[in-house]
C-alpha atoms as a PDB file:
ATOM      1  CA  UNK A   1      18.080 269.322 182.768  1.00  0.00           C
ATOM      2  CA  UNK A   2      20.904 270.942 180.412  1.00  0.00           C
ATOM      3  CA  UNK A   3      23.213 270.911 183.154  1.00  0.00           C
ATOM      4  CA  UNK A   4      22.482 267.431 183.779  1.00  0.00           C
ATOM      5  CA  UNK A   5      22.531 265.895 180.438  1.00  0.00           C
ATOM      6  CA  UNK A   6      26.415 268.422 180.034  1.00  0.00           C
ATOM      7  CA  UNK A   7      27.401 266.604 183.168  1.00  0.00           C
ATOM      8  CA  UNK A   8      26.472 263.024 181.649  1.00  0.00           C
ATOM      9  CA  UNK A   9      28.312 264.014 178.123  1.00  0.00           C
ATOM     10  CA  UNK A  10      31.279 265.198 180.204  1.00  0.00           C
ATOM     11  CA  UNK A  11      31.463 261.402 182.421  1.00  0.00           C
ATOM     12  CA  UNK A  12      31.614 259.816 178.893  1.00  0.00           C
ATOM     13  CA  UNK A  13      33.801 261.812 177.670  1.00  0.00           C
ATOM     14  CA  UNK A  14      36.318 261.665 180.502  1.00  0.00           C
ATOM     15  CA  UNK A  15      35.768 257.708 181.653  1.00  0.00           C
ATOM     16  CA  UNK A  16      37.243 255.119 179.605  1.00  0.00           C
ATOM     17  CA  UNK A  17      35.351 252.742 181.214  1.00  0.00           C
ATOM     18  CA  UNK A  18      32.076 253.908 179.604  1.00  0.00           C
ATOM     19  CA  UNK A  19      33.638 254.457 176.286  1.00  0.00           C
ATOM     20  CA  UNK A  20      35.000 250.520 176.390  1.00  0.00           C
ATOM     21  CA  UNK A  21      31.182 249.636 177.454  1.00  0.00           C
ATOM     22  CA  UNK A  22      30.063 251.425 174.388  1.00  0.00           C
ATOM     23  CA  UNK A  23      32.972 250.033 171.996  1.00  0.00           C
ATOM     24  CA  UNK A  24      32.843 246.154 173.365  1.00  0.00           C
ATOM     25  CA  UNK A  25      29.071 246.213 173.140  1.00  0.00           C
ATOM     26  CA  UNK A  26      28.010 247.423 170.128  1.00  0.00           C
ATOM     27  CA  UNK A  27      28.683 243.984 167.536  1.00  0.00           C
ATOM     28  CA  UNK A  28      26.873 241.102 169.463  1.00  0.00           C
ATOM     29  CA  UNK A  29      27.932 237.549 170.516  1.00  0.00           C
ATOM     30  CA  UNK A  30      25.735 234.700 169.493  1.00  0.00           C
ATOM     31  CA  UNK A  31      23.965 232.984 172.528  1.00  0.00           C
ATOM     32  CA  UNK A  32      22.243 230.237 172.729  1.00  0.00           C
ATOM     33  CA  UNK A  33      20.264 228.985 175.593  1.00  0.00           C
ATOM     34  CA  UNK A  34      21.224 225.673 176.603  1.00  0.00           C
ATOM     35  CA  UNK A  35      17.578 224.318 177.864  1.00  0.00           C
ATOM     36  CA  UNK A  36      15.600 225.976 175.020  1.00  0.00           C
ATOM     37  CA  UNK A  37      17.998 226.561 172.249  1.00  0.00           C
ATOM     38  CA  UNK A  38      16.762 229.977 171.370  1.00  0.00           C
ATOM     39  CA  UNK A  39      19.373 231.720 169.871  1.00  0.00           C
ATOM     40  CA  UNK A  40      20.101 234.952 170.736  1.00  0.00           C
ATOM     41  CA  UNK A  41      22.272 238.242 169.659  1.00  0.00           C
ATOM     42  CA  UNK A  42      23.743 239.430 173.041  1.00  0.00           C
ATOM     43  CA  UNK A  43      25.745 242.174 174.192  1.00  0.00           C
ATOM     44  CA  UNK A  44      28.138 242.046 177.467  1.00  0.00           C
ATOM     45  CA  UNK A  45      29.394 244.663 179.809  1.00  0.00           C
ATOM     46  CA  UNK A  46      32.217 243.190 181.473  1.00  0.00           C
ATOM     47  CA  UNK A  47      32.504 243.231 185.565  1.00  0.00           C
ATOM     48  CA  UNK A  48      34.949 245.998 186.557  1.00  0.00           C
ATOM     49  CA  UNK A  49      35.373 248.517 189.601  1.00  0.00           C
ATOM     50  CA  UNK A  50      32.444 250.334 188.099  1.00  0.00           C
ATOM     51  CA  UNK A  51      29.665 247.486 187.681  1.00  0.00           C
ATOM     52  CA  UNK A  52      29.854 243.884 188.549  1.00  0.00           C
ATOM     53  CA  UNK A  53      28.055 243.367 184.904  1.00  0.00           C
ATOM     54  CA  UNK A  54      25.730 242.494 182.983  1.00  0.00           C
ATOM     55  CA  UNK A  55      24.771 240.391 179.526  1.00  0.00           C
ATOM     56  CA  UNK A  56      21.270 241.531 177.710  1.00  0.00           C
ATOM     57  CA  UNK A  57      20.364 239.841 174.738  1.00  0.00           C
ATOM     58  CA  UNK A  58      17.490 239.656 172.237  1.00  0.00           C
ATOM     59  CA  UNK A  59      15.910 237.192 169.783  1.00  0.00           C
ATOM     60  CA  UNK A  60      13.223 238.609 167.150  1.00  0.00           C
ATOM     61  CA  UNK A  61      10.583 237.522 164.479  1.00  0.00           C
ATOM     62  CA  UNK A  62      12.312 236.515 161.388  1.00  0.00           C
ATOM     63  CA  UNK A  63      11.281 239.206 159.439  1.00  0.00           C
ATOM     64  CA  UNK A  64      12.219 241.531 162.061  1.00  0.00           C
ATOM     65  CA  UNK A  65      15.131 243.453 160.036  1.00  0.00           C
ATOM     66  CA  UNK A  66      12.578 244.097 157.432  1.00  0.00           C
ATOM     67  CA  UNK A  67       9.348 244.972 159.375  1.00  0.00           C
ATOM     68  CA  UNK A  68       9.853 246.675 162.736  1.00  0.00           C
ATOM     69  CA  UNK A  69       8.519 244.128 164.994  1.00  0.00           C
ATOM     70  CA  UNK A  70       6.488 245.021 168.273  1.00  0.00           C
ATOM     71  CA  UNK A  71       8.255 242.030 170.284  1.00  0.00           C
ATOM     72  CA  UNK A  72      10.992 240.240 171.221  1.00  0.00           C
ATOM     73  CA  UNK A  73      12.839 237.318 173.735  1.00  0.00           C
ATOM     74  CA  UNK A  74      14.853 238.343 175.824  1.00  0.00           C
ATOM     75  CA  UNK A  75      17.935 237.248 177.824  1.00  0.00           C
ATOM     76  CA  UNK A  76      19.043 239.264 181.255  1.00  0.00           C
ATOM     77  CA  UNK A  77      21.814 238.137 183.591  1.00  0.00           C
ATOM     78  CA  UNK A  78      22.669 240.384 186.218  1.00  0.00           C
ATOM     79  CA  UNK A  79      25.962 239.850 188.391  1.00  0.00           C
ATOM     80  CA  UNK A  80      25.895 240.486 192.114  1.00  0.00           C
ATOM     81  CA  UNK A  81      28.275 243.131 193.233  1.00  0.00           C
ATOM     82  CA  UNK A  82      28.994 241.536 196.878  1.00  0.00           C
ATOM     83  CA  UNK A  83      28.663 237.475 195.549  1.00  0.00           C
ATOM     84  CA  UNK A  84      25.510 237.826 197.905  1.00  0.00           C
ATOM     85  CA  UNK A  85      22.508 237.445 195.203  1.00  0.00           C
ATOM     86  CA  UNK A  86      21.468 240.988 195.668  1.00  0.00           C
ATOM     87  CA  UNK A  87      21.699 244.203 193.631  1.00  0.00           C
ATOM     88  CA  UNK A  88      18.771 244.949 190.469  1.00  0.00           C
ATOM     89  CA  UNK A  89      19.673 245.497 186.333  1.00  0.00           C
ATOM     90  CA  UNK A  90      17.500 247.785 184.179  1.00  0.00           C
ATOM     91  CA  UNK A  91      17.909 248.170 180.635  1.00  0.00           C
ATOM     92  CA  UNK A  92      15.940 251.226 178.625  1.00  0.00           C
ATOM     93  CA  UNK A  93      14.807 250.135 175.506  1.00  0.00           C
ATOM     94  CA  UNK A  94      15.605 253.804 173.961  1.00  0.00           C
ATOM     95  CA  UNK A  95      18.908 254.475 175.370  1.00  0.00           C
ATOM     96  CA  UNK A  96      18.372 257.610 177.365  1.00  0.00           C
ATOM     97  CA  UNK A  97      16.503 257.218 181.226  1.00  0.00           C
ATOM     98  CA  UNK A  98      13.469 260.183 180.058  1.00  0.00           C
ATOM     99  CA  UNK A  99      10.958 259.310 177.663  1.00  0.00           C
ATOM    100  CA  UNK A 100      11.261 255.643 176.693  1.00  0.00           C
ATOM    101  CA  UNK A 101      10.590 252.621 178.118  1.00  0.00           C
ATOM    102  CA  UNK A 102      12.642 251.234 181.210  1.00  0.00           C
ATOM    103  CA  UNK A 103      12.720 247.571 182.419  1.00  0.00           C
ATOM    104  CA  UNK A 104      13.849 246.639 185.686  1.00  0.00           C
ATOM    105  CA  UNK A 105      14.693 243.224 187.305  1.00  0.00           C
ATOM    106  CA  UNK A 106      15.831 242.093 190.461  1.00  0.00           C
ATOM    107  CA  UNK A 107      15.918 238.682 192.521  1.00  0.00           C
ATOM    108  CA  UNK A 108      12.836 238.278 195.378  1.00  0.00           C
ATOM    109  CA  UNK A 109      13.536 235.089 197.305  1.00  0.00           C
ATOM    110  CA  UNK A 110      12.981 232.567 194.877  1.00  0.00           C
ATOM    111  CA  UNK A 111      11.728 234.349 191.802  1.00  0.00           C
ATOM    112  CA  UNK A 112      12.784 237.052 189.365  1.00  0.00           C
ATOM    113  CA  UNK A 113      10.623 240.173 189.140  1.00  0.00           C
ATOM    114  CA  UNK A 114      10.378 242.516 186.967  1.00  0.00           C
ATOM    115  CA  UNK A 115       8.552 245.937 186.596  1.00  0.00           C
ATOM    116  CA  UNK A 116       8.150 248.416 183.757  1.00  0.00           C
ATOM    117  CA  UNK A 117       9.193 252.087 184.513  1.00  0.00           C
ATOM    118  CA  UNK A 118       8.846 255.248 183.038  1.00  0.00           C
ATOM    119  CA  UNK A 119      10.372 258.980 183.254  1.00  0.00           C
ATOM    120  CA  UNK A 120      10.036 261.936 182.472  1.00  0.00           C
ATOM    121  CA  UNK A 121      13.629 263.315 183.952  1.00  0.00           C
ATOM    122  CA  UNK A 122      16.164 261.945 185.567  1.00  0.00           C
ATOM    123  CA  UNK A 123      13.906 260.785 188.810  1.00  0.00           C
ATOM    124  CA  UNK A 124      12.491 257.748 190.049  1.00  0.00           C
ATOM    125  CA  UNK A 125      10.463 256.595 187.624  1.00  0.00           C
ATOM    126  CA  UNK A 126       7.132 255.883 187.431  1.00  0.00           C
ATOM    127  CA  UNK A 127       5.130 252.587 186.546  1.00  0.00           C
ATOM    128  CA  UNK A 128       4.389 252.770 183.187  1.00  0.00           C
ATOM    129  CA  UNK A 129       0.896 252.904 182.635  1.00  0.00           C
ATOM    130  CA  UNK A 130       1.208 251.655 178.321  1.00  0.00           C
ATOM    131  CA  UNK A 131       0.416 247.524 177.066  1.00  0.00           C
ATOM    132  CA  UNK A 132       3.640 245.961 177.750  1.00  0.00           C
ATOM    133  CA  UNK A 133       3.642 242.416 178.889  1.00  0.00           C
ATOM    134  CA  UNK A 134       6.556 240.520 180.261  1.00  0.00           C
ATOM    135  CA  UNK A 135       5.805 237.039 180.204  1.00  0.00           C
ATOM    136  CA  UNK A 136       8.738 234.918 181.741  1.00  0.00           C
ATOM    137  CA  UNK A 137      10.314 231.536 180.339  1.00  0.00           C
ATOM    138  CA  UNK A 138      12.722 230.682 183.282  1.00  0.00           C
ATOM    139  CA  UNK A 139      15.090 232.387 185.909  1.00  0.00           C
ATOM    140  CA  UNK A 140      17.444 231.050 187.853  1.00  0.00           C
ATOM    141  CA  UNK A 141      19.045 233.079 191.137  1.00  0.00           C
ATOM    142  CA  UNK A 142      22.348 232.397 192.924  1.00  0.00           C
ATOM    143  CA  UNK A 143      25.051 234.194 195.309  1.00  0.00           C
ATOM    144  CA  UNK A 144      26.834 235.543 191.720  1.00  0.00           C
ATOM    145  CA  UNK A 145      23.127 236.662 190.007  1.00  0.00           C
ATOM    146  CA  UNK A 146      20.140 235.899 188.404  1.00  0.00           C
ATOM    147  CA  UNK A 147      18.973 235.484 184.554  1.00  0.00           C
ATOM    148  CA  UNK A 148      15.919 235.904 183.467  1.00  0.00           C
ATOM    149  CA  UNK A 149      14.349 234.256 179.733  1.00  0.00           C
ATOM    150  CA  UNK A 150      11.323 236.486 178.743  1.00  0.00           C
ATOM    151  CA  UNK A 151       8.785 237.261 176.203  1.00  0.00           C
ATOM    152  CA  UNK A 152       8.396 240.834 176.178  1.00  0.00           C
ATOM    153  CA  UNK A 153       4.855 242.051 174.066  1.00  0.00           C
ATOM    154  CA  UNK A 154       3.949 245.701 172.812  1.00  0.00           C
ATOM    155  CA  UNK A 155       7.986 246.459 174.363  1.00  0.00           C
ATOM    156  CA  UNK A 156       9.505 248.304 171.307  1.00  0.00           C
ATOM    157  CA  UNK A 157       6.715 251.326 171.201  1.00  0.00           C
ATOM    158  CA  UNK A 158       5.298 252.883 174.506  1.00  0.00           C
ATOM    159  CA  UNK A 159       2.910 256.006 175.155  1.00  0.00           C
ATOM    160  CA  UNK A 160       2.789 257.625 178.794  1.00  0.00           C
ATOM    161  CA  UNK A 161       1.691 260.940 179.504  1.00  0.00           C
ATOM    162  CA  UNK A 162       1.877 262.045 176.081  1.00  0.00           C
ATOM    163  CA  UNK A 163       5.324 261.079 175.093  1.00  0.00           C
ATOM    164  CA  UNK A 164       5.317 258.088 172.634  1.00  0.00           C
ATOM    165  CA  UNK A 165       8.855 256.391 171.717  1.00  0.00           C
ATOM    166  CA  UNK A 166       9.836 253.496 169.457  1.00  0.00           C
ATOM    167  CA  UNK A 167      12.778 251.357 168.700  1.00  0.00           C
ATOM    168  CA  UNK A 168      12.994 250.471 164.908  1.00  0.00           C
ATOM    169  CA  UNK A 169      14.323 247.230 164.672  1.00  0.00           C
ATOM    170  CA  UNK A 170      14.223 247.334 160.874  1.00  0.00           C
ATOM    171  CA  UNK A 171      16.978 250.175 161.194  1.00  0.00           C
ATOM    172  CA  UNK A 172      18.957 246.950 161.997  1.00  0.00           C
ATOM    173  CA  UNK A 173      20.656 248.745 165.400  1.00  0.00           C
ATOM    174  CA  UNK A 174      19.154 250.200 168.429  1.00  0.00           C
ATOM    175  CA  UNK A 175      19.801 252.599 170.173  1.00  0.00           C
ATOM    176  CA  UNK A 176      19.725 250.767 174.427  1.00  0.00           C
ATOM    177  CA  UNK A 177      21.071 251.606 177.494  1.00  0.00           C
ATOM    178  CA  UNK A 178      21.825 249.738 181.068  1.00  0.00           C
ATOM    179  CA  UNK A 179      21.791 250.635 184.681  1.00  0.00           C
ATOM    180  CA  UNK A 180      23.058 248.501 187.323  1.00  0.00           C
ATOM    181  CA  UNK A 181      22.359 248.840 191.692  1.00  0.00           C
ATOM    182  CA  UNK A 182      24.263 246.865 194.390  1.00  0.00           C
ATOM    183  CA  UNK A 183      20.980 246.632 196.436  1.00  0.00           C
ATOM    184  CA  UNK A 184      17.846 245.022 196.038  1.00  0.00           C
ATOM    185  CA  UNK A 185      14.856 247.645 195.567  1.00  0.00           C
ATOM    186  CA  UNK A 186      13.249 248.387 198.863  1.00  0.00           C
ATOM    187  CA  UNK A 187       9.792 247.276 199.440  1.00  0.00           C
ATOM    188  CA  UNK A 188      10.298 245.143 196.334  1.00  0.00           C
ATOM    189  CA  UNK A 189       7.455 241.777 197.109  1.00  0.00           C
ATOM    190  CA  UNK A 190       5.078 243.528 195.125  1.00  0.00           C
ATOM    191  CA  UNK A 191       6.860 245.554 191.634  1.00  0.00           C
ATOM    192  CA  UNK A 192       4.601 248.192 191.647  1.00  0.00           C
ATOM    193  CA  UNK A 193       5.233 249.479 195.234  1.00  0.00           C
ATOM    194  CA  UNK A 194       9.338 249.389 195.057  1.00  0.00           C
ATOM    195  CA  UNK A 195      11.470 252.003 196.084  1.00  0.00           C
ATOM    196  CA  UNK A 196      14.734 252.359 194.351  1.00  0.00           C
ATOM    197  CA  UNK A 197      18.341 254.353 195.494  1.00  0.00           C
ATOM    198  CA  UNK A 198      19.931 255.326 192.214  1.00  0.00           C
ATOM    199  CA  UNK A 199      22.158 253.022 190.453  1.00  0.00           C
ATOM    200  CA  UNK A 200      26.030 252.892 190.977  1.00  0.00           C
ATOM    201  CA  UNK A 201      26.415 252.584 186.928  1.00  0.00           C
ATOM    202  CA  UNK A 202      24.945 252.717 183.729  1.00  0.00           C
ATOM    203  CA  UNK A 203      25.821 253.447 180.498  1.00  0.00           C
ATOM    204  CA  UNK A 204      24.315 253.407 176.365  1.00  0.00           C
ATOM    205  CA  UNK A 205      25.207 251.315 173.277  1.00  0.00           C
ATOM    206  CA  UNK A 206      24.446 251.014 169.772  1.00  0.00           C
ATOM    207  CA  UNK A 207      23.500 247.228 169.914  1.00  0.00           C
ATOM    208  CA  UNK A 208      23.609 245.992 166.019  1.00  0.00           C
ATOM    209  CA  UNK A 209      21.754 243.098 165.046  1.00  0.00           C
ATOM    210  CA  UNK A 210      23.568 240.437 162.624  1.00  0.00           C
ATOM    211  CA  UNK A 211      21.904 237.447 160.884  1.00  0.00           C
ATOM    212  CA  UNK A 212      21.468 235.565 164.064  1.00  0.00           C
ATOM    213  CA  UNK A 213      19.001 238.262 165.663  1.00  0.00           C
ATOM    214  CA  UNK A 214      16.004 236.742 163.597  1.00  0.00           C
ATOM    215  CA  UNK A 215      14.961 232.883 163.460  1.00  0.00           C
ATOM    216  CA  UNK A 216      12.242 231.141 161.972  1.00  0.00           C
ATOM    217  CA  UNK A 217      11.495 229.409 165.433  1.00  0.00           C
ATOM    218  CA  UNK A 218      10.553 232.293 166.743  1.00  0.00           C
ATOM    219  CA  UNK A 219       7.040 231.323 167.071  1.00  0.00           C
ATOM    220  CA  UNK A 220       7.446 228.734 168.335  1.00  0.00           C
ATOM    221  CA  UNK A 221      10.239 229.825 171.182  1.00  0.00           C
ATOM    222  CA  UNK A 222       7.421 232.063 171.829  1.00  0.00           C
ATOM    223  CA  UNK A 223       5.094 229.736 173.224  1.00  0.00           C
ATOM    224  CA  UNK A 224       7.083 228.549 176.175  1.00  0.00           C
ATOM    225  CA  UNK A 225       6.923 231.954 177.477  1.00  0.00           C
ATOM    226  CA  UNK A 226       4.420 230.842 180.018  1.00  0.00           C
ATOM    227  CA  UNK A 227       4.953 232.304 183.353  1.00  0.00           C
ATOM    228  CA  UNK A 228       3.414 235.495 184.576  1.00  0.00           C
ATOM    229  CA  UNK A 229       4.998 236.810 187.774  1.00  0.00           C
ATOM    230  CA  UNK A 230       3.584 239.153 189.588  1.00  0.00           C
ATOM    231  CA  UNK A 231       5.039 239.058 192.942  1.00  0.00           C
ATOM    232  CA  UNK A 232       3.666 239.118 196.263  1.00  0.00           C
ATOM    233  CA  UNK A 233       0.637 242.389 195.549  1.00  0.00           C
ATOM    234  CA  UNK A 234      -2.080 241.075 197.524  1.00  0.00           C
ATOM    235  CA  UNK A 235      -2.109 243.645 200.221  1.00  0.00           C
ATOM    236  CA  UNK A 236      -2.595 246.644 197.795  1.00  0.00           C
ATOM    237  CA  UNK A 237      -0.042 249.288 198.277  1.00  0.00           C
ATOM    238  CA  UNK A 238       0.753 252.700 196.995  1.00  0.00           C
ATOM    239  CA  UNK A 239       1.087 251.634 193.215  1.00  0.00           C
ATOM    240  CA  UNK A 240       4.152 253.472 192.518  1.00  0.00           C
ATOM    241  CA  UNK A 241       2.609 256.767 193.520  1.00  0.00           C
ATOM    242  CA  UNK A 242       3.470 256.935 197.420  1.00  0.00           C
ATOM    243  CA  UNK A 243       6.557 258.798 198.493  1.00  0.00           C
ATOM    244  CA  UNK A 244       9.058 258.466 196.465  1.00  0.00           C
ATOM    245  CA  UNK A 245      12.552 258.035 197.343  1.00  0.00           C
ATOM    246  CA  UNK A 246      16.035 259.537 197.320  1.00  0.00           C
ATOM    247  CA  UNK A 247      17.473 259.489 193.825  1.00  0.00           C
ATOM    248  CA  UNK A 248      21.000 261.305 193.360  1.00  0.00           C
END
């Protein structure tokens, strides 16, 4: 694990790419959807060699910078690598892979899924077993991408196996971080039976929150979170704890 985590601290140290991620990201854009008008503090990595890139942004309660609040809306668009409508984003609500909690999405013929992860090292990682709840709002999939609109409940504490994790939204920052895959996840119908090949890129950033973070219409943005999709589980399946695949 040392070795590891020296050999992470040594590709930020030496690539300018992820010290431009980390720079460019950390003071957010204001976003606003254009079919719900929820407003949103967002953060961009920009398409490079590295990572065809990413935008994740987040919209809390208003007194969110005050209270820490235990949910949020969030905003995912994920480029395609190949212009083909493939490839998966996942963004760690912590910053580092171990310990916190991960959320991945990817495109499934016509719908957006999404499954929350959780690991102990730097492995596939599990289902998480805590109370989140993604409850979607819209998607929309094409050869560049997909986006995803989402309520995401019980998402900024988590609890598996004994390790428990928060992100303190009344610190004003968090502390994130983003992966990125060419390739859809194998076996990917159902979210709890994927397999994944580890990601191409990924990277952390301290994501600050200005004035436009928290809204008064929160509630009621809330409610059009309506959607709960599950993908295709019907036929039962290993649940995450089959045989696991390569990750290096």
């Amino acid at each position: 694990m040392k070795a590891f985590t020296r050999s992470i601290a040594a590709l930020v140290a030496g690539s300018a790419f992820l010290q431009s991620c980390l720079a460019q990201s950390s003071n957010p854009t204001l976003f606003t959807d254009p079919n719900t008008g929820i407003r949103f503090n967002a953060w961009t990595v920009a398409p490079s060699r590295f990572s065809p890139g990413l935008t994740f942004g987040m919209a809390l309660p208003e007194d969110a910078l005050s209270t820490d609040a235990t949910e949020f809306i969030g905003y995912l668009s994920c480029n395609s690598a190949n212009n083909d409508g493939r490839g998966w984003c996942g963004i760690s609500l912590g910053g580092y892979m171990p310990g916190n909690l991960l959320l991945l999405a990817y495109p499934q013929e016509d719908d957006v899924l999404t499954s929350f992860r959780f690991a102990s090292k730097y492995t596939m990682p599990d289902l998480y077993t805590g109370n989140a709840t993604l409850t979607q709002i819209s998607s929309s999939i094409n050869s560049t991408g997909f986006s995803l609109l989402f309520r995401c409940e019980g998402c900024l504490s988590w609890e598996q196996d004994g390790t428990t994790g928060n992100a303190s939204t009344s610190a004003s920052q968090l502390l994130l971080g983003w992966a990125q895959a060419e390739e859809n996840p194998t076996d990917g119908a159902c979210p709890d039976d994927l397999s994944l090949v580890k990601h191409e890129a990924n990277s952390l950033w301290i994501a600050k929150f200005d004035r436009n973070a928290t809204s008064s219409s929160y509630n009621s943005w809330a409610k059009l979170a309506t959607n709960v999709v599950t993908g295709d589980c019907d036929g039962g399946g290993s649940n995450g704890t089959g045989t696991k695949p390569r990750w290096y």
